[in-house]
PDB file of N, CA and C in Angstrom:
ATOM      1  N   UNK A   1       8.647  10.987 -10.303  1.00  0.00           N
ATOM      2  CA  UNK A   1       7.875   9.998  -9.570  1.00  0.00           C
ATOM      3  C   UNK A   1       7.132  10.707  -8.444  1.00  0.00           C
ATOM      4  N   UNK A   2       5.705  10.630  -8.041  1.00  0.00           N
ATOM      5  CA  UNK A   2       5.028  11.132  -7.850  1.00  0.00           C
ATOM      6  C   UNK A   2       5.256  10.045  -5.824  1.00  0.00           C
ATOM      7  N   UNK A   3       4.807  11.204  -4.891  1.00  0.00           N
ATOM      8  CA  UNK A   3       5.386  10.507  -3.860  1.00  0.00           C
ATOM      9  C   UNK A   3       4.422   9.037  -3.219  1.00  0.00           C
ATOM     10  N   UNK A   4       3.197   8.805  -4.015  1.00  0.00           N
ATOM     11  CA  UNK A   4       2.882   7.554  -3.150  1.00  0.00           C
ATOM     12  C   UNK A   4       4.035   6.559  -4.194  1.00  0.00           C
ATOM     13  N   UNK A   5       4.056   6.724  -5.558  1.00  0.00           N
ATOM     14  CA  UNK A   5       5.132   5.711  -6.238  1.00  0.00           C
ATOM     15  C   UNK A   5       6.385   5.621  -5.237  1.00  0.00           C
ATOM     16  N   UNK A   6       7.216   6.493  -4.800  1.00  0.00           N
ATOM     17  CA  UNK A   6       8.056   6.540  -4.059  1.00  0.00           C
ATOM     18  C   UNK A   6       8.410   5.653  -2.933  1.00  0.00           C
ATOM     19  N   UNK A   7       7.095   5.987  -2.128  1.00  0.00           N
ATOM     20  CA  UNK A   7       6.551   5.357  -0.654  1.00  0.00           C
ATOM     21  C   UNK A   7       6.389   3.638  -1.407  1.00  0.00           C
ATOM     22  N   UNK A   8       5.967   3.229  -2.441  1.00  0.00           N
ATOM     23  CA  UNK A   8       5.392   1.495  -2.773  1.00  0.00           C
ATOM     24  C   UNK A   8       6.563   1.524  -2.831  1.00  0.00           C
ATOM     25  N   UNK A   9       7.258   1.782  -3.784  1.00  0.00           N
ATOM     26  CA  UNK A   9       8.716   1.229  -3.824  1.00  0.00           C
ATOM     27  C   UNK A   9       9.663   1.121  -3.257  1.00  0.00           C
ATOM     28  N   UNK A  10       9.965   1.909  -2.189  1.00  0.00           N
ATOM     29  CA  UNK A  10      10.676   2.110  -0.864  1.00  0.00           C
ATOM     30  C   UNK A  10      10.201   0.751  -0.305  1.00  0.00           C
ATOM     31  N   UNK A  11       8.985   0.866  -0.043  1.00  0.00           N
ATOM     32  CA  UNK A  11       8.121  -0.376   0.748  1.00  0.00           C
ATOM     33  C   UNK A  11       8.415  -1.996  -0.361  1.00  0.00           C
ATOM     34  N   UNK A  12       8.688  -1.816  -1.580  1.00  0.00           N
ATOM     35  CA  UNK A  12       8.488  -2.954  -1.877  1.00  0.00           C
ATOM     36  C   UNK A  12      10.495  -3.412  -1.555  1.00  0.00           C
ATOM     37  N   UNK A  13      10.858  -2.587  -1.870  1.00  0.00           N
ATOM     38  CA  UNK A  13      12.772  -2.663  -1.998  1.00  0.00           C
ATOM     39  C   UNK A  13      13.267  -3.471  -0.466  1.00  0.00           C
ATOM     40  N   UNK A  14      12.041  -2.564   0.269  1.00  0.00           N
ATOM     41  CA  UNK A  14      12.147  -3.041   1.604  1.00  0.00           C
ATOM     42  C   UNK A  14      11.507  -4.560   2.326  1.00  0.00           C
ATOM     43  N   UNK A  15      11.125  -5.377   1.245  1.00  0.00           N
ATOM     44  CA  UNK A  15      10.484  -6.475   1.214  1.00  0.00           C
ATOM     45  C   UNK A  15       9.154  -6.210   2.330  1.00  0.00           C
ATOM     46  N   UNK A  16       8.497  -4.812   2.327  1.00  0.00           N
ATOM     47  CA  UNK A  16       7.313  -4.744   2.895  1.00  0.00           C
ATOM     48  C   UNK A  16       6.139  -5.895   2.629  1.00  0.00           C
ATOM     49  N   UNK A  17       5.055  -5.945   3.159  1.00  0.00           N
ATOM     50  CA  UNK A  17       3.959  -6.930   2.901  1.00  0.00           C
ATOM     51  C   UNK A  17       2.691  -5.855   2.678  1.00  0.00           C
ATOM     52  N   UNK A  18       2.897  -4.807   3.616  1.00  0.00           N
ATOM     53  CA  UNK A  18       1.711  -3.981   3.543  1.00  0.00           C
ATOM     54  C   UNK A  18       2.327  -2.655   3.836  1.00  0.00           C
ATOM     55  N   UNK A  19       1.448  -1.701   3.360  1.00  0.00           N
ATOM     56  CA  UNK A  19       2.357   0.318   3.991  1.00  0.00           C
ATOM     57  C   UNK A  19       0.870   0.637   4.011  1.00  0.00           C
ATOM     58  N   UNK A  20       0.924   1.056   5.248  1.00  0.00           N
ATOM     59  CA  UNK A  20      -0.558   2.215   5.820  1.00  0.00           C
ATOM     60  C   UNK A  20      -0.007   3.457   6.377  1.00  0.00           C
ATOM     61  N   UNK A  21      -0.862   4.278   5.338  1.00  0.00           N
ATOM     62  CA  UNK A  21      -0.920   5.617   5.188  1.00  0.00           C
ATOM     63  C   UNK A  21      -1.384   6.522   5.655  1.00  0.00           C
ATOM     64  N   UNK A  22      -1.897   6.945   7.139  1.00  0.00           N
ATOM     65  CA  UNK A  22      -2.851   7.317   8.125  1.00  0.00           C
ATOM     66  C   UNK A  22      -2.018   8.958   8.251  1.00  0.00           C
ATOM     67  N   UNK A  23      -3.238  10.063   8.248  1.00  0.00           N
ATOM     68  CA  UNK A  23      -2.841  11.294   9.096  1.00  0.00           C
ATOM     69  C   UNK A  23      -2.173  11.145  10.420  1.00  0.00           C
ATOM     70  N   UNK A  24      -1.470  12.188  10.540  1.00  0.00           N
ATOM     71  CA  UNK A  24      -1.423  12.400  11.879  1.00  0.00           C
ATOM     72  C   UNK A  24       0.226  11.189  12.241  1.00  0.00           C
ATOM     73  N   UNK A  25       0.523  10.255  11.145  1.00  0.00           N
ATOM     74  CA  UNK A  25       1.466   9.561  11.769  1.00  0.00           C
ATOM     75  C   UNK A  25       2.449   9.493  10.420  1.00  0.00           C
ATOM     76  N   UNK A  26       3.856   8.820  10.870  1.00  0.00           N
ATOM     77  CA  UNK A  26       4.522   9.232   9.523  1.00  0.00           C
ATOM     78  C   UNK A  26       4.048   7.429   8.960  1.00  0.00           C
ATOM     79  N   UNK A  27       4.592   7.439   7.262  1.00  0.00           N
ATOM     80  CA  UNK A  27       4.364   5.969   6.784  1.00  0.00           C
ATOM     81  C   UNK A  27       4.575   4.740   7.706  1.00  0.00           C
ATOM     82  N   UNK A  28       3.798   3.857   7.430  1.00  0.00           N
ATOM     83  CA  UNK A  28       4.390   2.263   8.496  1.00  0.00           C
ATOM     84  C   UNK A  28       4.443   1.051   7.464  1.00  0.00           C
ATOM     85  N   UNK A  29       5.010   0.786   7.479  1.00  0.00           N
ATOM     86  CA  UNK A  29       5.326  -0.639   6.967  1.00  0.00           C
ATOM     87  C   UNK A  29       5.242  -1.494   7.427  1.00  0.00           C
ATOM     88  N   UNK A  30       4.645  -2.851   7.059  1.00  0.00           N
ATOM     89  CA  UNK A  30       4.411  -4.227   7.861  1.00  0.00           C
ATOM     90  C   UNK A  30       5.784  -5.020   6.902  1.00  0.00           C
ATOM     91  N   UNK A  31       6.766  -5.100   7.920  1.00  0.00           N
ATOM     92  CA  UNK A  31       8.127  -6.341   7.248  1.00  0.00           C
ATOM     93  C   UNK A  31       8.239  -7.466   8.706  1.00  0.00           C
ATOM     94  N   UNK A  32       8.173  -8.669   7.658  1.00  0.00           N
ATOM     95  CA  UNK A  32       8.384  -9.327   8.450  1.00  0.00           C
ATOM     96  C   UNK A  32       7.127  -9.501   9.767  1.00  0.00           C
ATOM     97  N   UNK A  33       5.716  -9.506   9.486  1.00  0.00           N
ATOM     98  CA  UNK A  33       4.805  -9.128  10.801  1.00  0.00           C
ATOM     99  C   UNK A  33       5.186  -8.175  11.838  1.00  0.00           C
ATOM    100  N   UNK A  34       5.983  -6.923  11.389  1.00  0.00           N
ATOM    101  CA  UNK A  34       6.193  -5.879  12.412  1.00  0.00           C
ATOM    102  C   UNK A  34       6.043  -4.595  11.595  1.00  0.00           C
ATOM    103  N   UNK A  35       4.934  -3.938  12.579  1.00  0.00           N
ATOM    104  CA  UNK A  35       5.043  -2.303  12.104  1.00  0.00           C
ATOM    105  C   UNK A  35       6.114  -1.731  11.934  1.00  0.00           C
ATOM    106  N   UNK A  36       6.216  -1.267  11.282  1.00  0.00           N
ATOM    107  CA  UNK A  36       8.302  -0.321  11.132  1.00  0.00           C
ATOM    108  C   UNK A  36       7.809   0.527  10.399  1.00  0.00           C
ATOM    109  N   UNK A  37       8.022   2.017  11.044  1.00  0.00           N
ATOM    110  CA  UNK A  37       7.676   3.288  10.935  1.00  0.00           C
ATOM    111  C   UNK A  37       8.966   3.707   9.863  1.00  0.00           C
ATOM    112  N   UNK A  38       8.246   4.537   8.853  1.00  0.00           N
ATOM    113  CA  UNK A  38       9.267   5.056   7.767  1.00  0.00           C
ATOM    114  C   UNK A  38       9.795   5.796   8.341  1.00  0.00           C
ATOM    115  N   UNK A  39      11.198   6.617   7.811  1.00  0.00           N
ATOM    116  CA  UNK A  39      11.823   7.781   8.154  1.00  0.00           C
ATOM    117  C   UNK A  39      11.229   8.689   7.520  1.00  0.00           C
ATOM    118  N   UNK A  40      10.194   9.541   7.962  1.00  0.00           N
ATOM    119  CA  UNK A  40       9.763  10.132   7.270  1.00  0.00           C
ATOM    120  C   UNK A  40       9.200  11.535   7.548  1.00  0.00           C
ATOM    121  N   UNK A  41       8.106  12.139   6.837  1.00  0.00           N
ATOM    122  CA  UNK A  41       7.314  13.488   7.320  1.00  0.00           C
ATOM    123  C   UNK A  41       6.285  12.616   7.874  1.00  0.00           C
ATOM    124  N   UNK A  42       5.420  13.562   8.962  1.00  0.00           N
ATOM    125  CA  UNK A  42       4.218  13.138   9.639  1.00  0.00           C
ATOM    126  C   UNK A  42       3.571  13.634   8.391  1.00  0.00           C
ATOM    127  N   UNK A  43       2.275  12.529   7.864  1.00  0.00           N
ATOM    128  CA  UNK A  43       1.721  12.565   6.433  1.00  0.00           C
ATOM    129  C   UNK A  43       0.625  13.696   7.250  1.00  0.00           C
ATOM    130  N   UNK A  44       0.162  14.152   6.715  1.00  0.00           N
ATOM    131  CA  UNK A  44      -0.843  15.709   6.395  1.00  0.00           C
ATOM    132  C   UNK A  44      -2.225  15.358   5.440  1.00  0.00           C
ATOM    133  N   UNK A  45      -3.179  15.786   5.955  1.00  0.00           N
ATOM    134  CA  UNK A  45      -4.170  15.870   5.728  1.00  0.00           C
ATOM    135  C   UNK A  45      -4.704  15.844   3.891  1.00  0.00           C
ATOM    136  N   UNK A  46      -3.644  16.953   3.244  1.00  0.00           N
ATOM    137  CA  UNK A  46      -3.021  17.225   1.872  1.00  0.00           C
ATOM    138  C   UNK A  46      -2.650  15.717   1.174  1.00  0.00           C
ATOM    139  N   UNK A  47      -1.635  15.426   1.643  1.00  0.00           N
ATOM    140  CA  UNK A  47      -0.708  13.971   1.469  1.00  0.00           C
ATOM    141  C   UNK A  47      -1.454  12.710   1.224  1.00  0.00           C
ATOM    142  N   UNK A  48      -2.200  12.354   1.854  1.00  0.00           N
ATOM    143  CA  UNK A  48      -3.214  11.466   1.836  1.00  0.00           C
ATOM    144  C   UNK A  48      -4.362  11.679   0.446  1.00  0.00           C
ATOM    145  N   UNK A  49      -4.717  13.146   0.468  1.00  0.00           N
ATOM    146  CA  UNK A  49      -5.789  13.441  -0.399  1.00  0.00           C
ATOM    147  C   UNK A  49      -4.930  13.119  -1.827  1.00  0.00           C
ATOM    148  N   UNK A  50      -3.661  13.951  -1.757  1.00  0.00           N
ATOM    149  CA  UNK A  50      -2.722  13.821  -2.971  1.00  0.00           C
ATOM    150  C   UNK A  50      -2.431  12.077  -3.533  1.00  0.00           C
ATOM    151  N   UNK A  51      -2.287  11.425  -2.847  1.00  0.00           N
ATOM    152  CA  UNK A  51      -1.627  10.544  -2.908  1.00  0.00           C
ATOM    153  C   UNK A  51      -2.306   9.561  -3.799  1.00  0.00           C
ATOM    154  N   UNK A  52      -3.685   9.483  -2.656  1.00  0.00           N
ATOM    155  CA  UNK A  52      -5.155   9.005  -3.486  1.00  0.00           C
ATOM    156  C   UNK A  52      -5.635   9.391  -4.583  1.00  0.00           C
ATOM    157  N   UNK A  53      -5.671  10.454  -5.267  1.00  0.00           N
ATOM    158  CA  UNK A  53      -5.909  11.384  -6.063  1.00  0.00           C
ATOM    159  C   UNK A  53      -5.166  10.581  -7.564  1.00  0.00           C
ATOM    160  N   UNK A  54      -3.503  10.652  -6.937  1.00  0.00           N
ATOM    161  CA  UNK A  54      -3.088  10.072  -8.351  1.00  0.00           C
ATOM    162  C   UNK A  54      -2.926   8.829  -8.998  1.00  0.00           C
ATOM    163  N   UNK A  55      -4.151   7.956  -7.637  1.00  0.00           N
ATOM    164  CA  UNK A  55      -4.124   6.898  -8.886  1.00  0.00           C
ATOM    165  C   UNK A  55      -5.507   6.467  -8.890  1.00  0.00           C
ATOM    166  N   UNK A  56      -6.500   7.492  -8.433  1.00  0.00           N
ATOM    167  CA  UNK A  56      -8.027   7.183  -8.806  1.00  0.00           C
ATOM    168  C   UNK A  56      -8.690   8.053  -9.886  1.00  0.00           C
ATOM    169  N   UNK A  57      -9.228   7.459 -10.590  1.00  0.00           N
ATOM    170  CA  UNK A  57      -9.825   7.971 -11.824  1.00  0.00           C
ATOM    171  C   UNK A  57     -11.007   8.972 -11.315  1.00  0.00           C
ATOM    172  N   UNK A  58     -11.475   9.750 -12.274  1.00  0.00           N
ATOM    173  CA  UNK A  58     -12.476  10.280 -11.277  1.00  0.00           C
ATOM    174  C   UNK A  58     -13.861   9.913 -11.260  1.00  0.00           C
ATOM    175  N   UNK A  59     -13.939   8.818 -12.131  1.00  0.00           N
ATOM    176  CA  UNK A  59     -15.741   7.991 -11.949  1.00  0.00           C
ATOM    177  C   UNK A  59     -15.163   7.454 -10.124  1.00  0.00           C
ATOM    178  N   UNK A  60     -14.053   6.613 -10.228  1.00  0.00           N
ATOM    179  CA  UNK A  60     -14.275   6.216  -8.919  1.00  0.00           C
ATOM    180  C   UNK A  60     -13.997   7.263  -7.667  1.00  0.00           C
ATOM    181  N   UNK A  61     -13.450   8.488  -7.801  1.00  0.00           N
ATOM    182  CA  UNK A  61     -13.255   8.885  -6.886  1.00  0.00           C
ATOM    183  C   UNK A  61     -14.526   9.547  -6.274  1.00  0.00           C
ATOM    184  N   UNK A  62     -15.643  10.013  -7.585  1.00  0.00           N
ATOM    185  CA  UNK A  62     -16.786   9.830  -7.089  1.00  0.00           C
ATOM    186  C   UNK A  62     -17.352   9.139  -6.385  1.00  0.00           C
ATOM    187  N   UNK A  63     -17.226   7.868  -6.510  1.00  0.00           N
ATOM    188  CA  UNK A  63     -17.598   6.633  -5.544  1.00  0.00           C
ATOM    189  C   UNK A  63     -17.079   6.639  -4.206  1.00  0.00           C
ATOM    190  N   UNK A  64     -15.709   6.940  -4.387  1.00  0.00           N
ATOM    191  CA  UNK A  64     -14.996   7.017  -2.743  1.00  0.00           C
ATOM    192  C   UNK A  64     -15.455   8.350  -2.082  1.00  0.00           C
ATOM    193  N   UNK A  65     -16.465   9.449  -2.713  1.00  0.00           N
ATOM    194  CA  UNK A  65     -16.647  10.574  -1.834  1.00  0.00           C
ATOM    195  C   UNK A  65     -18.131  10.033  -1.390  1.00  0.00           C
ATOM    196  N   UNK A  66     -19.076   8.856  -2.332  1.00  0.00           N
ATOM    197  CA  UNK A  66     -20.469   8.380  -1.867  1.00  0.00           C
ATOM    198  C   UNK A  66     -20.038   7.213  -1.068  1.00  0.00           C
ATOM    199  N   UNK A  67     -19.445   6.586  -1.134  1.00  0.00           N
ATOM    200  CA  UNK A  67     -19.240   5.523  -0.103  1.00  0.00           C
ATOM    201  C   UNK A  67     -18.498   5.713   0.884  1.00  0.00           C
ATOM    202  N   UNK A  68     -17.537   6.020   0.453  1.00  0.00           N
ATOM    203  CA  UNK A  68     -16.177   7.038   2.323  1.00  0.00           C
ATOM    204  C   UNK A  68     -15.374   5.645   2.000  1.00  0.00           C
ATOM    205  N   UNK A  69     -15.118   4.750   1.018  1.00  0.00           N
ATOM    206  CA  UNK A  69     -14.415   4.034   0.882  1.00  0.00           C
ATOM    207  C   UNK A  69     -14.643   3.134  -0.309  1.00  0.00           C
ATOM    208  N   UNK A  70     -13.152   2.962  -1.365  1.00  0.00           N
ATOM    209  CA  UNK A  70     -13.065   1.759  -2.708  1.00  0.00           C
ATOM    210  C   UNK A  70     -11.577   1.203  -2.056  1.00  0.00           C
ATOM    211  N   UNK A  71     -12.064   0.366  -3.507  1.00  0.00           N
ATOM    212  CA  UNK A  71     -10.881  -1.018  -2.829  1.00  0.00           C
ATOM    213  C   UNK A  71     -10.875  -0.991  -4.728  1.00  0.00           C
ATOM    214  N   UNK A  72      -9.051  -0.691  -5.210  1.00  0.00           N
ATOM    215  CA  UNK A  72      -8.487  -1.126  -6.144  1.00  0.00           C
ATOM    216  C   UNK A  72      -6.954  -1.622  -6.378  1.00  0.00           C
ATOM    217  N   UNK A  73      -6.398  -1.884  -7.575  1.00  0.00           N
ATOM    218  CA  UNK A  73      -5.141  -2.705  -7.847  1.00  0.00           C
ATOM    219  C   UNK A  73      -4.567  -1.632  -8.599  1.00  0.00           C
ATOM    220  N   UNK A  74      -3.099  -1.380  -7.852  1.00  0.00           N
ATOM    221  CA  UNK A  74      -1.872  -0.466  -8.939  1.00  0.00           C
ATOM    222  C   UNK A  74      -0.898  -0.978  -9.088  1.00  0.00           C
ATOM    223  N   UNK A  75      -0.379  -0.981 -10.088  1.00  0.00           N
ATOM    224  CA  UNK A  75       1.051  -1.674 -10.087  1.00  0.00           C
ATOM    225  C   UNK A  75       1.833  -0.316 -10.813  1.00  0.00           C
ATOM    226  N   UNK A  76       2.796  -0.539 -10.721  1.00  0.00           N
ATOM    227  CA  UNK A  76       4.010   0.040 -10.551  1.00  0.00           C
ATOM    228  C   UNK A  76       5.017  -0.518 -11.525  1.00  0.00           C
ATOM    229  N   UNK A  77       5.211  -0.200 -13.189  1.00  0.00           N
ATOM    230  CA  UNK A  77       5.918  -0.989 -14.102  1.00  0.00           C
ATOM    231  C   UNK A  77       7.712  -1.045 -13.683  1.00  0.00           C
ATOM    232  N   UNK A  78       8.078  -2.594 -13.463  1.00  0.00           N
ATOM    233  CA  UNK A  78       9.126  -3.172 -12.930  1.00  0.00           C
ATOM    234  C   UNK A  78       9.447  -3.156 -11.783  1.00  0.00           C
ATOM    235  N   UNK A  79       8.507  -2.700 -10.840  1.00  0.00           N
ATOM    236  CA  UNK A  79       8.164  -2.790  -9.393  1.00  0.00           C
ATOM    237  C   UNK A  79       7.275  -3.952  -8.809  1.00  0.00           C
ATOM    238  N   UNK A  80       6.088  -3.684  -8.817  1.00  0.00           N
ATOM    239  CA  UNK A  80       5.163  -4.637  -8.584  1.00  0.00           C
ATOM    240  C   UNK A  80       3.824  -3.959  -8.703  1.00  0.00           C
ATOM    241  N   UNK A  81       2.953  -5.127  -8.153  1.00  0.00           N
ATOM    242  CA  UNK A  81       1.647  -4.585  -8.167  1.00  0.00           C
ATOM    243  C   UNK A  81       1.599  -4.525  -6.730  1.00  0.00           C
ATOM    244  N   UNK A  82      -0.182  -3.601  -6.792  1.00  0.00           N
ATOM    245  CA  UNK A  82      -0.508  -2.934  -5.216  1.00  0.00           C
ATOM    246  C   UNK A  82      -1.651  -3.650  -4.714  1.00  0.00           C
ATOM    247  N   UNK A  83      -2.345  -3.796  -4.038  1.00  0.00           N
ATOM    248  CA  UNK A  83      -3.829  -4.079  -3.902  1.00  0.00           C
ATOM    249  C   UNK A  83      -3.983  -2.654  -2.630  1.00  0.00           C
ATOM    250  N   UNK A  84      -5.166  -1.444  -3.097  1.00  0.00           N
ATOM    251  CA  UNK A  84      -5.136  -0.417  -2.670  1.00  0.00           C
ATOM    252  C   UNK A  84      -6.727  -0.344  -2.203  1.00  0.00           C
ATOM    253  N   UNK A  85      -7.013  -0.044  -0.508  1.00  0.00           N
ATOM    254  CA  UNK A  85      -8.313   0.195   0.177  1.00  0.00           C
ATOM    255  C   UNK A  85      -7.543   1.564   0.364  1.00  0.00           C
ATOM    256  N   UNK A  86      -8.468   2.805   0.081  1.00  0.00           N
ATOM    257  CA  UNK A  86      -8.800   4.067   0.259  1.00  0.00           C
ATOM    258  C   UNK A  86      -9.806   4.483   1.305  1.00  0.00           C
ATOM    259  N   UNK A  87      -9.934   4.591   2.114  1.00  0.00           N
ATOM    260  CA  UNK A  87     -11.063   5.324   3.579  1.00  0.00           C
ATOM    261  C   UNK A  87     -10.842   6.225   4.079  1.00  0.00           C
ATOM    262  N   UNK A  88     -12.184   7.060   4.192  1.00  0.00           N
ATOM    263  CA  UNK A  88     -12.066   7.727   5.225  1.00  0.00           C
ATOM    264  C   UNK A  88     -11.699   7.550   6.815  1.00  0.00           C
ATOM    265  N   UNK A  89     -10.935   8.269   7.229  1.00  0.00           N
ATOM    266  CA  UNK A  89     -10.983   7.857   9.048  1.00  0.00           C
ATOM    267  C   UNK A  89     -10.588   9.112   9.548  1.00  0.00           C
ATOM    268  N   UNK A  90     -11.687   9.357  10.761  1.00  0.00           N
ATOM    269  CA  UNK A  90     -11.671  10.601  11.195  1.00  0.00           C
ATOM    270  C   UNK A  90     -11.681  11.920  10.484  1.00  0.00           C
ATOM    271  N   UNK A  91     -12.210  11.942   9.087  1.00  0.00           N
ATOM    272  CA  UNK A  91     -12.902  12.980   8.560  1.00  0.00           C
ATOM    273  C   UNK A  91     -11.577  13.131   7.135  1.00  0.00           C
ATOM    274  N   UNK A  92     -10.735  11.819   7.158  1.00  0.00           N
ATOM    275  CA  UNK A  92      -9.438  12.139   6.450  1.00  0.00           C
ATOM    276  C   UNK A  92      -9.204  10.970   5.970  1.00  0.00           C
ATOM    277  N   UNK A  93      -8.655  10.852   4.505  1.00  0.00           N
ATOM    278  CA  UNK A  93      -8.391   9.709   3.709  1.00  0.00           C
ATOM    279  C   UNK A  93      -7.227   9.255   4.392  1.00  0.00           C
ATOM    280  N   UNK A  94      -7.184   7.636   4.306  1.00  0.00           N
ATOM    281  CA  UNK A  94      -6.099   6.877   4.834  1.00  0.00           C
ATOM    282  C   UNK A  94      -6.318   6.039   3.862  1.00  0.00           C
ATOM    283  N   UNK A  95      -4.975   4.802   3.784  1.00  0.00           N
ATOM    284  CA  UNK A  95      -4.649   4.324   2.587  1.00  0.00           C
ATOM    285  C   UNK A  95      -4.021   2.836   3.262  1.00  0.00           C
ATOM    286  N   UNK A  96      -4.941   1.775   2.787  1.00  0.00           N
ATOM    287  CA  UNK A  96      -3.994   0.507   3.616  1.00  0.00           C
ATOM    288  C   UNK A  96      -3.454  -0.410   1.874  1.00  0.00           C
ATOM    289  N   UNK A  97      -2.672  -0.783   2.118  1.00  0.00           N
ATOM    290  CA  UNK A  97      -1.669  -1.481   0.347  1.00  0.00           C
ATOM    291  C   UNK A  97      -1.106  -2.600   1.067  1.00  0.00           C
ATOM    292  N   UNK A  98      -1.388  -3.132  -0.083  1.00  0.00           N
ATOM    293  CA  UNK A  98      -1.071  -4.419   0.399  1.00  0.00           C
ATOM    294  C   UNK A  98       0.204  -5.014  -0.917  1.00  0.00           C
ATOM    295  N   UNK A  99       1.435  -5.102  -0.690  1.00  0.00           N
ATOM    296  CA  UNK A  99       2.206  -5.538  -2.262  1.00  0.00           C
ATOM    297  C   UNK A  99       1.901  -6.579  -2.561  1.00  0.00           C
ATOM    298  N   UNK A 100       1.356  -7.038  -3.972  1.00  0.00           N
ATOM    299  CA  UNK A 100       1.351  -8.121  -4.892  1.00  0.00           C
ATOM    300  C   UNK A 100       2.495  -8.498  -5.279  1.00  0.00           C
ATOM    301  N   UNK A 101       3.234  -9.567  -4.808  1.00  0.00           N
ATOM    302  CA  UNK A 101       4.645  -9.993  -5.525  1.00  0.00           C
ATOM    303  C   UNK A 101       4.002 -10.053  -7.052  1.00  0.00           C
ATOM    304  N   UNK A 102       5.092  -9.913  -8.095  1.00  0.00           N
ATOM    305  CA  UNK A 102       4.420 -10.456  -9.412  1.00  0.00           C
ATOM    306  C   UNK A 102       5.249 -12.190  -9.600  1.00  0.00           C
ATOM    307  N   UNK A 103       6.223 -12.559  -9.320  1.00  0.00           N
ATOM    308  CA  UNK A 103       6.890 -13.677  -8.707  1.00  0.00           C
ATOM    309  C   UNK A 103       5.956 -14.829  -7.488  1.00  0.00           C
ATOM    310  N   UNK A 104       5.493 -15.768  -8.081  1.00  0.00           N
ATOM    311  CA  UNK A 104       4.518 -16.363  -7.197  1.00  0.00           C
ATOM    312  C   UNK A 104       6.292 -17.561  -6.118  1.00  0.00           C
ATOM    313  N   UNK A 105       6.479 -17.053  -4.987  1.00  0.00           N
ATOM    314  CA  UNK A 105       7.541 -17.929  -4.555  1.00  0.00           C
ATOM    315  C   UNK A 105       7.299 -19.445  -4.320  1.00  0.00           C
ATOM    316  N   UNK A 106       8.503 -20.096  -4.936  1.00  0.00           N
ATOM    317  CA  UNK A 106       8.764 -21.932  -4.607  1.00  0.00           C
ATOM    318  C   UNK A 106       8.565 -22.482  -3.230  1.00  0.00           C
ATOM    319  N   UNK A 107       8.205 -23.309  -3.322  1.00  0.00           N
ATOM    320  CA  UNK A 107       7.900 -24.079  -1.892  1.00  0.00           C
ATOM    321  C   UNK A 107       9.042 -23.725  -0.943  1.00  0.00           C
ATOM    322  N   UNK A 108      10.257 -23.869  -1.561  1.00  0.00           N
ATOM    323  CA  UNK A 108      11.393 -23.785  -0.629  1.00  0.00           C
ATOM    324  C   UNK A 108      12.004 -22.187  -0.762  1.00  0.00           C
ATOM    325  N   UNK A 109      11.297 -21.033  -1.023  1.00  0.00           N
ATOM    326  CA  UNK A 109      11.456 -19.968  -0.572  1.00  0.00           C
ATOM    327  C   UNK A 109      10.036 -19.662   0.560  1.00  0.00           C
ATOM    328  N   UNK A 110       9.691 -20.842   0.293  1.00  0.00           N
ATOM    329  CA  UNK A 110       8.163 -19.904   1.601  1.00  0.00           C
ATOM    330  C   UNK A 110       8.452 -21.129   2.862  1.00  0.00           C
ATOM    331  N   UNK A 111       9.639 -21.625   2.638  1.00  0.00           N
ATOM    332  CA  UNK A 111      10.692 -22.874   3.742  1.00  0.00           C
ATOM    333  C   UNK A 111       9.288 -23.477   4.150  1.00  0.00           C
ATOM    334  N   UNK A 112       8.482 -24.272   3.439  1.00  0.00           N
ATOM    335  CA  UNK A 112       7.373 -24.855   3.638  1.00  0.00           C
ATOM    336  C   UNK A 112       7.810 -26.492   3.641  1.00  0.00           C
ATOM    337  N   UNK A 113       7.358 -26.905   4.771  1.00  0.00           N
ATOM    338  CA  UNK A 113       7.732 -28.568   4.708  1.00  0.00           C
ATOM    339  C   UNK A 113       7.820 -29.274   3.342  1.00  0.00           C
ATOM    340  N   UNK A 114       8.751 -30.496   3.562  1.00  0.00           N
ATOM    341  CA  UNK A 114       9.507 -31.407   2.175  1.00  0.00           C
ATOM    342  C   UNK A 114       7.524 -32.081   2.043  1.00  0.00           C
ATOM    343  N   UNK A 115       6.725 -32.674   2.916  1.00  0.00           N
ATOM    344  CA  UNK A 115       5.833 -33.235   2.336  1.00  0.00           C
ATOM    345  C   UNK A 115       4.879 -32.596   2.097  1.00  0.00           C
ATOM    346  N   UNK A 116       4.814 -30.904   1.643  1.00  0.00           N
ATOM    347  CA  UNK A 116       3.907 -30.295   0.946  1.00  0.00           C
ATOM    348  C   UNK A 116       3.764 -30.356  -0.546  1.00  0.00           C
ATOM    349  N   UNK A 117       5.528 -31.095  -0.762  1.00  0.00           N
ATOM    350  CA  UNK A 117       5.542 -31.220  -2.257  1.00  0.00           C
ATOM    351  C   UNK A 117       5.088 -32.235  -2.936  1.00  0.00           C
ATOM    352  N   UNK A 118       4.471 -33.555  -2.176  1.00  0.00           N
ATOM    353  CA  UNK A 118       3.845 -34.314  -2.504  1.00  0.00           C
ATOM    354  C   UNK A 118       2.526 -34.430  -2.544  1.00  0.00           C
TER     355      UNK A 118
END
């Protein structure tokens, strides 16, 4: 398993919502509306390029070197799916993911009022 698979799944196990992938800082996770910093390596300039690399084809990665930014979907078989923005920032790819539950949750797991069900 290749380490951004690693990082989604960590993030999804961890009931993450979103993991941004920025140089210069280690992984962050959004749980629960709070940043929560992975235990991790400070990601590297390399890491980012790598990461991106293995799940963009290379028509689009062409695109992400003419535009400095794409926006696509990975999923992860028996994990989940991703929704994946790739950008440049500050001269260096960063990576914002967003997890796709594949499980759409019941009214009464999203503890949404009794008269929404009517």
């Amino acid at each position: 398993m290749n380490q951004l698979a690693e990082l989604l799944t960590k993030a999804f196990h961890q009931n993450a919502s979103d993991i941004h992938l920025t140089v210069g800082s280690v992984p962050i996770f959004r749980i629960d509306g709070r940043l929560v910093p992975y235990k991790s390596n400070v990601i590297q300039p390399e890491d980012t390029k790598e990461m991106a690399r293995s799940i963009v084809s290379d028509k689009l990665w062409e695109r992400l070197e003419q535009e400095r930014e794409i926006d696509l979907s990975h999923g992860i078989a028996g994990v989940s799916r991703f929704r994946v923005n790739i950008f440049y920032q500050r001269n260096n790819l960063s990576l914002a993911i967003r997890v796709i539950p594949i499980a759409i949750p019941s009214l009464e797991e999203l503890e949404l009022p009794e008269v929404l069900k009517k």
